[in-house]
Protein backbone atom coordinates (compact mmCIF):
# COMPACT_ATOMS: atom_id res chain seq x y z
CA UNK A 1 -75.12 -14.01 -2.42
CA UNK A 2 -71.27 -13.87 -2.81
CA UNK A 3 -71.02 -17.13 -5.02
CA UNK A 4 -74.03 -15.77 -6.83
CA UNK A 5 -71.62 -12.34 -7.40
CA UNK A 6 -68.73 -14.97 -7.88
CA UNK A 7 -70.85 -17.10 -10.81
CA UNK A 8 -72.33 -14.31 -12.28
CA UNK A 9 -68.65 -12.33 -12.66
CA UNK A 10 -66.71 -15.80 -13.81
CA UNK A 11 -69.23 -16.52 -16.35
CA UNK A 12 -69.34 -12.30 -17.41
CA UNK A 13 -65.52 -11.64 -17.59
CA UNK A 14 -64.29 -14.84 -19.52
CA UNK A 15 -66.44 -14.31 -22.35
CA UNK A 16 -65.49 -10.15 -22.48
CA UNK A 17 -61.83 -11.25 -22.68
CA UNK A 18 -62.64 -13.81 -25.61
CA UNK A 19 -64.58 -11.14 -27.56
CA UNK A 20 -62.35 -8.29 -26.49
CA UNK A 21 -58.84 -10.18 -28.31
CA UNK A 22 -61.56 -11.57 -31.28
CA UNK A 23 -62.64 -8.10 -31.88
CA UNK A 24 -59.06 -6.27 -31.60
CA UNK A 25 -57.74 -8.93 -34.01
CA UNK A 26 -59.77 -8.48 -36.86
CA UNK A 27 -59.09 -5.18 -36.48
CA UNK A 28 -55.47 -5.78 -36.82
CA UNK A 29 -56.15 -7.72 -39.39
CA UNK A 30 -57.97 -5.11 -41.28
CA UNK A 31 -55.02 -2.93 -40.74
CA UNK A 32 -52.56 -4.93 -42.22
CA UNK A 33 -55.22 -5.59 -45.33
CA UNK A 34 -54.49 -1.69 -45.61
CA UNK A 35 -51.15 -1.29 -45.47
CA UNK A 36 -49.45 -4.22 -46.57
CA UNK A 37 -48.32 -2.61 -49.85
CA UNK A 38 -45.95 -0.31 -47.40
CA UNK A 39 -44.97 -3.55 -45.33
CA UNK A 40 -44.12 -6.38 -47.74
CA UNK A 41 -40.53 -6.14 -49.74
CA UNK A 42 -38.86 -3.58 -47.66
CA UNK A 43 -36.89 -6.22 -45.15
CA UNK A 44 -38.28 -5.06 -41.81
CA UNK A 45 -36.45 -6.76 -38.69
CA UNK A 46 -39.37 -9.42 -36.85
CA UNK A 47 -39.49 -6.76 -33.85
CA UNK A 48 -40.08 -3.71 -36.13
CA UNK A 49 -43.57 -5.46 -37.39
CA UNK A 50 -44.36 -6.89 -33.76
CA UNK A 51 -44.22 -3.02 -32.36
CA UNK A 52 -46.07 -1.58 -35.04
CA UNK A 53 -48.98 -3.65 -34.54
CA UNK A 54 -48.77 -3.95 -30.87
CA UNK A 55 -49.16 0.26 -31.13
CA UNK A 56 -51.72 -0.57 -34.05
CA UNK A 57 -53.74 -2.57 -31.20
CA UNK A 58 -53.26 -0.07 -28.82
CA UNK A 59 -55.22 2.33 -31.30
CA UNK A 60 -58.02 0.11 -32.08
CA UNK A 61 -58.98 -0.56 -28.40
CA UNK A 62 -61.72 2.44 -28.31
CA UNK A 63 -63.67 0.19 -30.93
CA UNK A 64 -62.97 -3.69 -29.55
CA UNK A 65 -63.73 -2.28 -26.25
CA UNK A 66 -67.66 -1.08 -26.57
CA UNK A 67 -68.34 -4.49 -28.92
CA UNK A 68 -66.75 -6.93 -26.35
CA UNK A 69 -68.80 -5.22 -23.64
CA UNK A 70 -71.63 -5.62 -25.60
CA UNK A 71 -71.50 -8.81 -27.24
CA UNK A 72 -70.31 -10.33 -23.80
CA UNK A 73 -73.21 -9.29 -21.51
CA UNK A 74 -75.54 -10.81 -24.29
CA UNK A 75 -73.93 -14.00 -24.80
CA UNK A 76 -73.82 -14.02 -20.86
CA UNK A 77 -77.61 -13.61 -20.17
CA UNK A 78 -78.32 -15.50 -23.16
CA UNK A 79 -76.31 -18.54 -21.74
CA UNK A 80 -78.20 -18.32 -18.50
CA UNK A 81 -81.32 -17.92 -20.23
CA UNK A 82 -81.03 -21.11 -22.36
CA UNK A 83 -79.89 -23.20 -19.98
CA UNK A 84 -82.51 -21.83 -17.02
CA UNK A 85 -80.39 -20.34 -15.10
CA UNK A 86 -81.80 -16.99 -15.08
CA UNK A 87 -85.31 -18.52 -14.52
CA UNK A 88 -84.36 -20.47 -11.33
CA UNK A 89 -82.77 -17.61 -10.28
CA UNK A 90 -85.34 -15.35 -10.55
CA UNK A 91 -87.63 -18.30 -8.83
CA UNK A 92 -85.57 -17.70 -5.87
CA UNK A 93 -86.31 -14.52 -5.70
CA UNK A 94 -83.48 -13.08 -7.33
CA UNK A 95 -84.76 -9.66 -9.54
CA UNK A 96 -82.66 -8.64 -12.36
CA UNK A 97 -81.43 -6.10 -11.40
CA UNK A 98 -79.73 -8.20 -8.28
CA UNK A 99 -78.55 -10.35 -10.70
CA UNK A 100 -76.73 -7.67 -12.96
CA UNK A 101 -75.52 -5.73 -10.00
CA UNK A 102 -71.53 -6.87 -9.72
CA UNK A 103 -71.23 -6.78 -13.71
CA UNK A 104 -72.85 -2.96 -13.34
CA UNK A 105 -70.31 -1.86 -10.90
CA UNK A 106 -67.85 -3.94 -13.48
CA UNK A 107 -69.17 -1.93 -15.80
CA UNK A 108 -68.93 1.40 -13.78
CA UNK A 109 -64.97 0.31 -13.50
CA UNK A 110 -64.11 -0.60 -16.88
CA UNK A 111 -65.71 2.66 -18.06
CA UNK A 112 -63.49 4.91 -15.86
CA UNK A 113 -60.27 2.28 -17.03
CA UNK A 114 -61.72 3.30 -20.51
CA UNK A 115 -61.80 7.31 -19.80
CA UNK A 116 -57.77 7.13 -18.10
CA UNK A 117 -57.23 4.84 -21.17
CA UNK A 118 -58.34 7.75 -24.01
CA UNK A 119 -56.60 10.18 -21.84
CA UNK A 120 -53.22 8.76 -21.35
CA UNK A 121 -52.32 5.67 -22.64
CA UNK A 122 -54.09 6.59 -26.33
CA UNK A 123 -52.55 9.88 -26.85
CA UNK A 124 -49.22 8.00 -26.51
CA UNK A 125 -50.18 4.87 -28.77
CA UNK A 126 -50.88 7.12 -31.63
CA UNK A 127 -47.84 8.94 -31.23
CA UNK A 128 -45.48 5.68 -31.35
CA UNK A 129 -47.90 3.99 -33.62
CA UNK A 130 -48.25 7.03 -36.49
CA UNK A 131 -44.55 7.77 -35.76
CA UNK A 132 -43.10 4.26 -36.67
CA UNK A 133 -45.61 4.15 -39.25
CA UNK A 134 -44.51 7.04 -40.99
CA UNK A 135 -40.61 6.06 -41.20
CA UNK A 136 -41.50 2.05 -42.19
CA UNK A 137 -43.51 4.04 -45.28
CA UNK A 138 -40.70 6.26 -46.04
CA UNK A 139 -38.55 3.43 -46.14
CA UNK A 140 -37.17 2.46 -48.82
CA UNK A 141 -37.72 -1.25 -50.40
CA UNK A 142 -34.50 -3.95 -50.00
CA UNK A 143 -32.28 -4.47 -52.26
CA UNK A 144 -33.44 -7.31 -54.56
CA UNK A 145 -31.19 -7.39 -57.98
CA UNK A 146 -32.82 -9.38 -60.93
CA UNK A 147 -31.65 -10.87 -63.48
CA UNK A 148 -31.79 -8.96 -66.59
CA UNK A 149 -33.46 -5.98 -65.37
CA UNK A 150 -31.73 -2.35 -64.60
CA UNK A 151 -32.16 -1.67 -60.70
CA UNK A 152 -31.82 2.17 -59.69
CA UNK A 153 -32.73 1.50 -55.98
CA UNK A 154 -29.31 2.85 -54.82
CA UNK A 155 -29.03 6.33 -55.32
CA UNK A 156 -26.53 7.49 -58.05
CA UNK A 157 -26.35 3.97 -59.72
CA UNK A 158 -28.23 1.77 -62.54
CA UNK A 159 -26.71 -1.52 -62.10
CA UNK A 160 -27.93 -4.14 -64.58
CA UNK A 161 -26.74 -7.97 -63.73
CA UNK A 162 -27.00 -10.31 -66.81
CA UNK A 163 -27.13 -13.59 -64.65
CA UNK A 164 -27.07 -14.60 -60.89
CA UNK A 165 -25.51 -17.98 -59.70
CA UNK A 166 -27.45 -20.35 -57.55
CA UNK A 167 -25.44 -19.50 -54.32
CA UNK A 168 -26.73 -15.99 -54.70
CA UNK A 169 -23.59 -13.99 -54.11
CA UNK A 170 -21.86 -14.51 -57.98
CA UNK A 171 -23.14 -12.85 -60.29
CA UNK A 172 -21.72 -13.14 -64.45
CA UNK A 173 -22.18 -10.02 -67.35
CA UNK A 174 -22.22 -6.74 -65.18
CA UNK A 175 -23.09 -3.31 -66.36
CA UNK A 176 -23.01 -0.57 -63.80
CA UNK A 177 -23.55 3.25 -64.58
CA UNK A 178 -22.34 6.18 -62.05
CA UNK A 179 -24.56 8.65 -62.13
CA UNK A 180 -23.02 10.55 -58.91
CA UNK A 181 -21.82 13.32 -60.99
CA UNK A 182 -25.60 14.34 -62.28
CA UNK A 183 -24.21 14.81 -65.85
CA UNK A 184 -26.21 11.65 -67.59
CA UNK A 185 -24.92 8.45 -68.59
CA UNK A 186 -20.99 9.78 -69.12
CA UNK A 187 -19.37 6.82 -66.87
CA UNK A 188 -19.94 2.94 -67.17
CA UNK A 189 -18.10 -0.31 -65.28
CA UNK A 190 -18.41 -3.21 -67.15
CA UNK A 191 -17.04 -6.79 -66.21
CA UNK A 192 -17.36 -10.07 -67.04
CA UNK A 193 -18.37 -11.74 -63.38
CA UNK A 194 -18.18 -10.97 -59.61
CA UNK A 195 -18.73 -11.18 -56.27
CA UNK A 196 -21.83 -9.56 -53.66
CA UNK A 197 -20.87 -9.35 -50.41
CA UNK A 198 -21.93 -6.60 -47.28
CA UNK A 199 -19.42 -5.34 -45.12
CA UNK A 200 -18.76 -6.38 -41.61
CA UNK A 201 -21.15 -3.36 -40.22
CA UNK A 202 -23.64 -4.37 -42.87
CA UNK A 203 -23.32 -0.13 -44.34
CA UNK A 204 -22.10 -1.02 -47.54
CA UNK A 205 -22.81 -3.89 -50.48
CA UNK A 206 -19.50 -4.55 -52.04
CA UNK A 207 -18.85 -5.53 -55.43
CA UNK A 208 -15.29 -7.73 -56.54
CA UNK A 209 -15.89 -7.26 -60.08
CA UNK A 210 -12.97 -9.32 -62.27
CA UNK A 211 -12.13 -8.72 -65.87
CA UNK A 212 -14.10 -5.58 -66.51
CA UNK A 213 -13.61 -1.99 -68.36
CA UNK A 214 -14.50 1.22 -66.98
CA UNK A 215 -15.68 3.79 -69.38
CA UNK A 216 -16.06 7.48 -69.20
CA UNK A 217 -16.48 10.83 -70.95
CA UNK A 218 -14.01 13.29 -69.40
CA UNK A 219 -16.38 15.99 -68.99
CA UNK A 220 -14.01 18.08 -66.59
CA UNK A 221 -11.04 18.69 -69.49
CA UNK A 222 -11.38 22.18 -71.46
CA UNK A 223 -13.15 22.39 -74.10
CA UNK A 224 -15.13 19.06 -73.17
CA UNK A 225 -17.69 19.63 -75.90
CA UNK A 226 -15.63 20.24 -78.78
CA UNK A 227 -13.08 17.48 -78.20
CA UNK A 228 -15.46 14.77 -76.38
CA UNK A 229 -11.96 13.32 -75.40
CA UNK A 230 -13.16 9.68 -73.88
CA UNK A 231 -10.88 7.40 -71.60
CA UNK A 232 -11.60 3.60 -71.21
CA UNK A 233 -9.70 1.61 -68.81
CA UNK A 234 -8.96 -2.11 -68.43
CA UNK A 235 -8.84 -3.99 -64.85
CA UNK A 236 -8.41 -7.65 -63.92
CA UNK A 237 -9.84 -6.87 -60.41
CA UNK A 238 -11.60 -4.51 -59.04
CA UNK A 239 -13.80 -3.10 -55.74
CA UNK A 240 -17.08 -1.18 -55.97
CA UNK A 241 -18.79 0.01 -52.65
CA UNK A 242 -22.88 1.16 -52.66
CA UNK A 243 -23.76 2.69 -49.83
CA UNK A 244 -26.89 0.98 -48.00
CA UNK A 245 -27.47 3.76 -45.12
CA UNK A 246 -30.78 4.39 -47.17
CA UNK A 247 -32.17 1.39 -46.47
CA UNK A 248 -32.20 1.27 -43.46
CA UNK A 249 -35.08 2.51 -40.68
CA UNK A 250 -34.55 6.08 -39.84
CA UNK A 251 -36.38 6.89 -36.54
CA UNK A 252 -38.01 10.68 -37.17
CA UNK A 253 -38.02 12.55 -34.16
CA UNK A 254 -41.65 11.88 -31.88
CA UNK A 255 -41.44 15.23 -31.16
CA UNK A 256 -42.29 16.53 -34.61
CA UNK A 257 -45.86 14.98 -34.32
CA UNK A 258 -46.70 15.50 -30.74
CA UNK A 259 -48.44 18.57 -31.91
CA UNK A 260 -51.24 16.46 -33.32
CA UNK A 261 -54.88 16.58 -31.64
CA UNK A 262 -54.67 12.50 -31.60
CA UNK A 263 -51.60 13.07 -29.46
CA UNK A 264 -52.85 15.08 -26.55
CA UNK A 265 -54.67 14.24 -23.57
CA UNK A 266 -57.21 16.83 -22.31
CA UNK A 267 -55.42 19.52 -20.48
CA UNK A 268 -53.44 19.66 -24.10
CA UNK A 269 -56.57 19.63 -26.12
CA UNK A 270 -58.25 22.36 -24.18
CA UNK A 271 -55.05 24.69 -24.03
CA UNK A 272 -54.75 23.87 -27.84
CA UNK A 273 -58.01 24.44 -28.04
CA UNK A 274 -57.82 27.86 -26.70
CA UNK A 275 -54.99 28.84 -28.56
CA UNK A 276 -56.49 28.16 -31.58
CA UNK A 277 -59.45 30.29 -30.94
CA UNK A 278 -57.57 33.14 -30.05
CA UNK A 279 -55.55 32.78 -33.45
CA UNK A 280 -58.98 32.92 -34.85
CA UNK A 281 -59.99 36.22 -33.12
CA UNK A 282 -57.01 37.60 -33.84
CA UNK A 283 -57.25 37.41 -37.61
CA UNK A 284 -60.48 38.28 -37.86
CA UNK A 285 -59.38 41.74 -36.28
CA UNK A 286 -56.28 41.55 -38.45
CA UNK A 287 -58.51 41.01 -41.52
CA UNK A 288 -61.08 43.81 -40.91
CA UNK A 289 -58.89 46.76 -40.38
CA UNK A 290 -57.08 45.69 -43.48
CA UNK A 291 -60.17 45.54 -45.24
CA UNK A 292 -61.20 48.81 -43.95
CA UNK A 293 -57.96 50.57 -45.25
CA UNK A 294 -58.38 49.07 -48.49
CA UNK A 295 -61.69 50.98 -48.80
CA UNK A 296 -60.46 54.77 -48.44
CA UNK A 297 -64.15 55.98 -48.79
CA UNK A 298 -65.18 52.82 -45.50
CA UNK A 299 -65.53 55.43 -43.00
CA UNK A 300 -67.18 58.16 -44.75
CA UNK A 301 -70.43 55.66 -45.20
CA UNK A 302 -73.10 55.64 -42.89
CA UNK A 303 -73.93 51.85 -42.19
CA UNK A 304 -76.14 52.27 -39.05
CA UNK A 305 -79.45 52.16 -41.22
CA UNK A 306 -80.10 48.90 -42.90
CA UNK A 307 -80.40 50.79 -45.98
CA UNK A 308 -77.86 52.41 -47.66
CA UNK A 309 -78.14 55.46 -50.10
CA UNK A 310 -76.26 54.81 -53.30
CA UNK A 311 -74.73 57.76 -53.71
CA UNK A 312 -73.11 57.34 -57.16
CA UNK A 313 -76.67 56.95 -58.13
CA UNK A 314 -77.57 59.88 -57.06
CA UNK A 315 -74.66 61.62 -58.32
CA UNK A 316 -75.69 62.25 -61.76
CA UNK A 317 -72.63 63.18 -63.70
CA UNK A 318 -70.57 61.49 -65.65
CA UNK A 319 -67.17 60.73 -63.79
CA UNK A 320 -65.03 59.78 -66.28
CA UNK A 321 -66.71 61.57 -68.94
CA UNK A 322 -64.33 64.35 -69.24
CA UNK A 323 -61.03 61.57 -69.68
CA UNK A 324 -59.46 60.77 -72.80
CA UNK A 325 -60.43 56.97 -73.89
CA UNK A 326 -57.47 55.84 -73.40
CA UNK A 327 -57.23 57.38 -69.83
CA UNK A 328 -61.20 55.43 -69.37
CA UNK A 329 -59.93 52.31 -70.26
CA UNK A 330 -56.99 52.90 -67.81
CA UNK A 331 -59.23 54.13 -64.80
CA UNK A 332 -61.74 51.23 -65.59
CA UNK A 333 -58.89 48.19 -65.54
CA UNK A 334 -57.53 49.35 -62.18
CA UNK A 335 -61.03 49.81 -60.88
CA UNK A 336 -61.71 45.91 -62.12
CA UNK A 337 -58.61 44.61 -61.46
CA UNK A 338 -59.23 46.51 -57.63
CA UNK A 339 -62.32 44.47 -57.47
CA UNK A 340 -60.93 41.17 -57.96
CA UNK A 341 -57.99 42.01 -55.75
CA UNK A 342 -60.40 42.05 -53.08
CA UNK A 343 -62.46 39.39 -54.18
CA UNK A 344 -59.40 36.91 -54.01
CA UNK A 345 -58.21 38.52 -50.79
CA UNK A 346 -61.81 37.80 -49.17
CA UNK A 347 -62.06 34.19 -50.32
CA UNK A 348 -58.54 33.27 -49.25
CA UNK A 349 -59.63 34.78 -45.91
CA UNK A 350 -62.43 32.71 -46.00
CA UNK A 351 -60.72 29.60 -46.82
CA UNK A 352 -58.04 30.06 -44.03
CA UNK A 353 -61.00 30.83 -41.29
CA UNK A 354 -62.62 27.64 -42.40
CA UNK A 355 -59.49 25.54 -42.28
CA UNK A 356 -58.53 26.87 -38.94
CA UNK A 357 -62.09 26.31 -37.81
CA UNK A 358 -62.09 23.08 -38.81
CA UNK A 359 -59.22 22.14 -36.65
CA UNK A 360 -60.30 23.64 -33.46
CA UNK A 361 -63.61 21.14 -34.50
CA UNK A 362 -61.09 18.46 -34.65
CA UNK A 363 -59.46 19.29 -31.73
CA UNK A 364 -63.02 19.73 -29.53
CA UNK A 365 -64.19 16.18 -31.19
CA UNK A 366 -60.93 14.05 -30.13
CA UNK A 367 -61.74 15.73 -26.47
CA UNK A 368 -65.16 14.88 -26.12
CA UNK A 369 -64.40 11.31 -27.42
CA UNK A 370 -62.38 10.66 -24.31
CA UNK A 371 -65.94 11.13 -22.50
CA UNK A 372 -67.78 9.45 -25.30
CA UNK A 373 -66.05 6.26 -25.14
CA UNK A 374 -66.24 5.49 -21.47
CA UNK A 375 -70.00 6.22 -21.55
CA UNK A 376 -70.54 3.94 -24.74
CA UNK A 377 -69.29 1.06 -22.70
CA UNK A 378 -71.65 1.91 -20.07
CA UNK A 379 -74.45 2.29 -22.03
CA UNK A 380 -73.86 -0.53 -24.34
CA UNK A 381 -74.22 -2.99 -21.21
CA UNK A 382 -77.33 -2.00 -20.49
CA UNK A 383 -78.25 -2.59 -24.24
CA UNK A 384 -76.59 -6.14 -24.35
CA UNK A 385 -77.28 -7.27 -20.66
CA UNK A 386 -81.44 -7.11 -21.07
CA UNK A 387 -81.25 -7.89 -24.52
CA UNK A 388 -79.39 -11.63 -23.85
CA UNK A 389 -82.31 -12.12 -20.97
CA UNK A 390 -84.96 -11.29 -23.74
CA UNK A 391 -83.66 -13.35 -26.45
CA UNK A 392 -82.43 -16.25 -23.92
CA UNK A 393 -79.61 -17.61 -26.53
CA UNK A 394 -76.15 -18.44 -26.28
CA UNK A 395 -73.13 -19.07 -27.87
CA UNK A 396 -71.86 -16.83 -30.71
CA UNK A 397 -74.91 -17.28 -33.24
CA UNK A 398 -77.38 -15.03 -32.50
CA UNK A 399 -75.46 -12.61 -30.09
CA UNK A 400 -72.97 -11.91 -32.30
CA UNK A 401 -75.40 -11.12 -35.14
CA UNK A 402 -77.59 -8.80 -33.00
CA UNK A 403 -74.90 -7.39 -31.29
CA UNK A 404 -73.15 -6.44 -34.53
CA UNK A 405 -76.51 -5.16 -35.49
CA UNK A 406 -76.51 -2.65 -32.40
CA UNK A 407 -72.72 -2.36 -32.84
CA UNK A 408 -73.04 -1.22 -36.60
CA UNK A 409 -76.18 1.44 -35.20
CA UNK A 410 -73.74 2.73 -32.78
CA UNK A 411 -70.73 3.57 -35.35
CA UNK A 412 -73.36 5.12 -38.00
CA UNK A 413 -74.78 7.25 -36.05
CA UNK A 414 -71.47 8.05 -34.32
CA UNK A 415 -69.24 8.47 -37.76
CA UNK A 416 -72.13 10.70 -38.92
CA UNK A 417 -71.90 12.75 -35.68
CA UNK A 418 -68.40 13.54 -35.96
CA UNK A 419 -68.95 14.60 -39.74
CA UNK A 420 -71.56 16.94 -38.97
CA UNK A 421 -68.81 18.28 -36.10
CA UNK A 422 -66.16 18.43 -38.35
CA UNK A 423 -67.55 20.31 -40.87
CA UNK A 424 -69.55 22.73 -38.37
CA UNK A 425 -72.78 21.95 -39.45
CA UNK A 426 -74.06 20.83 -35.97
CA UNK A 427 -72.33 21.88 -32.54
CA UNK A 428 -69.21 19.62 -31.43
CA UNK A 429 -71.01 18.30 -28.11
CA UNK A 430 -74.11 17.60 -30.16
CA UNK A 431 -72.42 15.52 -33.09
CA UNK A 432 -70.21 13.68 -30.66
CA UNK A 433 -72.82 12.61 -28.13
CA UNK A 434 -75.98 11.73 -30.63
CA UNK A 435 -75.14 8.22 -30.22
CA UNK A 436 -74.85 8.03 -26.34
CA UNK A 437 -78.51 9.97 -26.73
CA UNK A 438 -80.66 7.33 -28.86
CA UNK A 439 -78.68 4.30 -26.83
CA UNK A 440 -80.01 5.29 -23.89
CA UNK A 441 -83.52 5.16 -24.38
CA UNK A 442 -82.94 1.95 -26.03
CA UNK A 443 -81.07 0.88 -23.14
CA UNK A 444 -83.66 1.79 -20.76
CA UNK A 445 -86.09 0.64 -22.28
CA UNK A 446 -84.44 -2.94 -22.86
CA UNK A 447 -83.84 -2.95 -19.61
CA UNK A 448 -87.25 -1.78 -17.85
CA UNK A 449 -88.79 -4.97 -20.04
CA UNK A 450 -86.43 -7.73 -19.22
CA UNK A 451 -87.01 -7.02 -15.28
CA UNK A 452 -90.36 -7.35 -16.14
CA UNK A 453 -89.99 -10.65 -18.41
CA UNK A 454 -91.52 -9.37 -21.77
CA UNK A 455 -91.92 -11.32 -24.86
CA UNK A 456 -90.09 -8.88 -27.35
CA UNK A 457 -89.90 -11.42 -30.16
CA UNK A 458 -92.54 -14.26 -29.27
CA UNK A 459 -94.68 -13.67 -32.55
CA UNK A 460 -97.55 -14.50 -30.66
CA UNK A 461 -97.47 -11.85 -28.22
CA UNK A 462 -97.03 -9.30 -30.75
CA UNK A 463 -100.03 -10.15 -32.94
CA UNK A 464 -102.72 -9.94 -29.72
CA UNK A 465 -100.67 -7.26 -29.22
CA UNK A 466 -101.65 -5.71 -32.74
CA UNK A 467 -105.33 -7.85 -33.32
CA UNK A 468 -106.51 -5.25 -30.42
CA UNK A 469 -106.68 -2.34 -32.70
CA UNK A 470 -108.63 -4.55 -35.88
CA UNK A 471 -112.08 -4.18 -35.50
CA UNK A 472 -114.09 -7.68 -35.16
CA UNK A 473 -111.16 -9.62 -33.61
CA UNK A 474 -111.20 -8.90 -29.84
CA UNK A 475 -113.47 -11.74 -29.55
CA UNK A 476 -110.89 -14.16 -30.81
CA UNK A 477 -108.04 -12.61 -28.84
């Protein structure tokens, strides 16, 4: 039985790492479809681009994961069914279940690896991953002068370069305007040619500009605007510095977003969680006794009956009947404009309860995922294991299309969970476990009929299956 535990595991686990780095790279590559607009153009050192989608892959491992487990344990049983292997087995008098035992306790393993992965190592992913992500978008794009075009990428300067030389460093008719003083277009270098070149601690682009003018309105004299005096000023050589420090990748501190639920493990979440909820209670409180002393007449009312006595109603005089009209429409403004006072006041309450809600539902839903995506890989064995020893086909043809198919059930029902969650509409345990509930009747059921060897898609079994209930065909069965 140990080389049957041996065979069964070497033909399991090289297929789940196959589908595990196929599934995890077309999720990178997705990722990259997304954000290549903030990638491309802004010179990014090789290592820079090989961390951020090493973290990238980090994050995307709660979705290869659960597809690799179950596109593996088909293609597995499928492969032994096609080739007989699972037949002679079970001649042997090998069950199923025997058979599937080392790849369930597999199973039982890589599921807890999957819970200390959400717990730990993800928390920490998406902080390097969303951190680094946030200062390569920030940054800005490299320096790349044209010819004939104004470029305003440094700050404080237009520079406008009439022609570039073929060894990329000389450039001919140069116009460059300093706008450091933030008073408009009031000085302007021109020269004839020049030179590019960075300085030895690569901080600064430096321009040798030769045969040039500078030009500029000497707006710090008295009386600028009524004289406009102007000074222009020849120079056979000359030095301009820009200052590149923009350019380059500024780290933001990690610390800033560690306060994000995607960056917590679950002592965090549920002390966050906690927090959060007492925040809530608190304004609530906050909010009522402010309401209350907005309303003078509040605790003069009698609300213990379910009906309340209008007692203006009741009251049958006129109450402003004895004011002067202009005194009426004064009493009947600040009545109105009381009204919508407290209107607005009640619906920006509202609003702020429902944000704050929202992100303790957040919170709650990132915790229960931890628990949610161990038990998908569980469950999704069961789903693929007896479903390859039904269909009895190998390879990557019809697994991966049926597995996809399961795969694709899973996330719906899943994305539509946390949705519901999010918004409150359904309890967070409820929206974030509806998937694990409808894949494990499937799974059982899956299961309970490949032990028994049932013909789930011969065509022929189904249609005795369905002739029994048509009246006048039992005969012919």
């Amino acid at each position: 039985m140990k080389k049957l535990d041996v065979f069964i595991l070497k033909s399991y686990l090289g297929p789940l790492v196959m589908t595990f780095f196929i599934a995890l790279f077309i999720l990178l590559m997705q990722f990259l479809w997304k954000y290549i607009d903030d990638l491309v153009g802004k010179g990014l050192e090789w290592y820079i681009i090989i961390k951020l989608m090493f973290y990238a892959s980090s994050t995307f491992v709660p979705l290869a994961l659960p597809l690799a487990i179950l596109l593996s344990s088909l293609m597995m049983f499928g492969n032994l069914g096609e080739h007989y292997e699972l037949v002679t087995m079970k001649a042997a008098g090998i069950s199923l279940s025997r058979i599937m035992r080392p790849l369930i306790i597999v199973s039982i393993v890589i599921s807890l690896g999957a819970f200390y992965f959400a717990n730990v190592v993800l928390p920490i992913a998406n902080l390097k991953f969303l951190s680094l992500l946030f200062d390569v978008r920030e940054k800005k794009l490299a320096f790349n002068l044209k010819e004939g075009e104004f470029y305003n990428g440094i700050e404080g300067f237009v520079i406008r370069v009439g022609k570039k030389e073929k060894d990329g460093n000389t450039i001919r008719d140069i116009m460059i305007y300093d706008h450091l003083k933030r008073a408009g277009n009031v000085s302007l270098t021109t020269a004839e040619w020049g030179r590019m070149e960075l300085s030895p601690n690569k901080r600064f682009l430096v321009f040798h500009l030769y045969n040039g003018t500078n030009y500029e309105e000497r707006i710090d004299l008295r009386k600028y605007e009524s004289l406009r005096q102007f000074q222009r000023t020849r120079f056979k050589e000359q030095q301009q510095l820009f200052d590149l420090s923009t350019f380059q990748l500024t780290r933001t501190d990690e610390n800033l977003f560690k306060k994000n639920y995607e960056m917590q493990n679950i002592t965090q979440l549920s002390f966050a969680i906690d927090s959060i909820r007492g925040r809530i209670a608190d304004d609530k409180e906050n909010y009522s006794r402010a309401y209350i002393s907005n309303l003078q007449f509040f605790k003069a009312l009698d609300t213990t009956n379910r009906k309340v006595i209008d007692s203006v109603a009741r009251f049958k005089a006129d109450l402003i009947g004895n004011f002067k009209p202009g005194e009426r429409y004064t009493i009947l403004e600040t009545a109105r404009n009381g009204a919508v006072s407290l209107r607005d006041n009640i619906e920006t309450n509202k609003n702020n309860l429902y944000v704050t809600s929202k992100l303790v539902h957040k919170h709650e839903i990132v915790y229960h995922k931890k628990f949610s995506f161990s038990i998908a890989c569980f469950l999704l064995f069961f789903i693929g294991a007896p479903l390859g020893a039904i269909i009895r086909k190998g390879g990557l043809g019809m697994p991966a299309v049926v597995s996809t198919l399961f795969f694709i059930l899973f996330w719906i029902i899943s994305f539509i969970g946390e949705k519901y969650a999010a918004e409150g509409a359904v309890p967070v345990w409820q929206g974030m476990w509806i998937s694990s509930v409808v894949l494990l009747p499937i799974g059982v059921f899956l299961t309970v009929k490949a032990t028994n060897d049932a013909s789930l898609f011969d065509l022929e079994a189904w249609e005795k299956f369905f002739l029994k209930f048509l009246p006048g065909k039992t005969r012919n069965i």
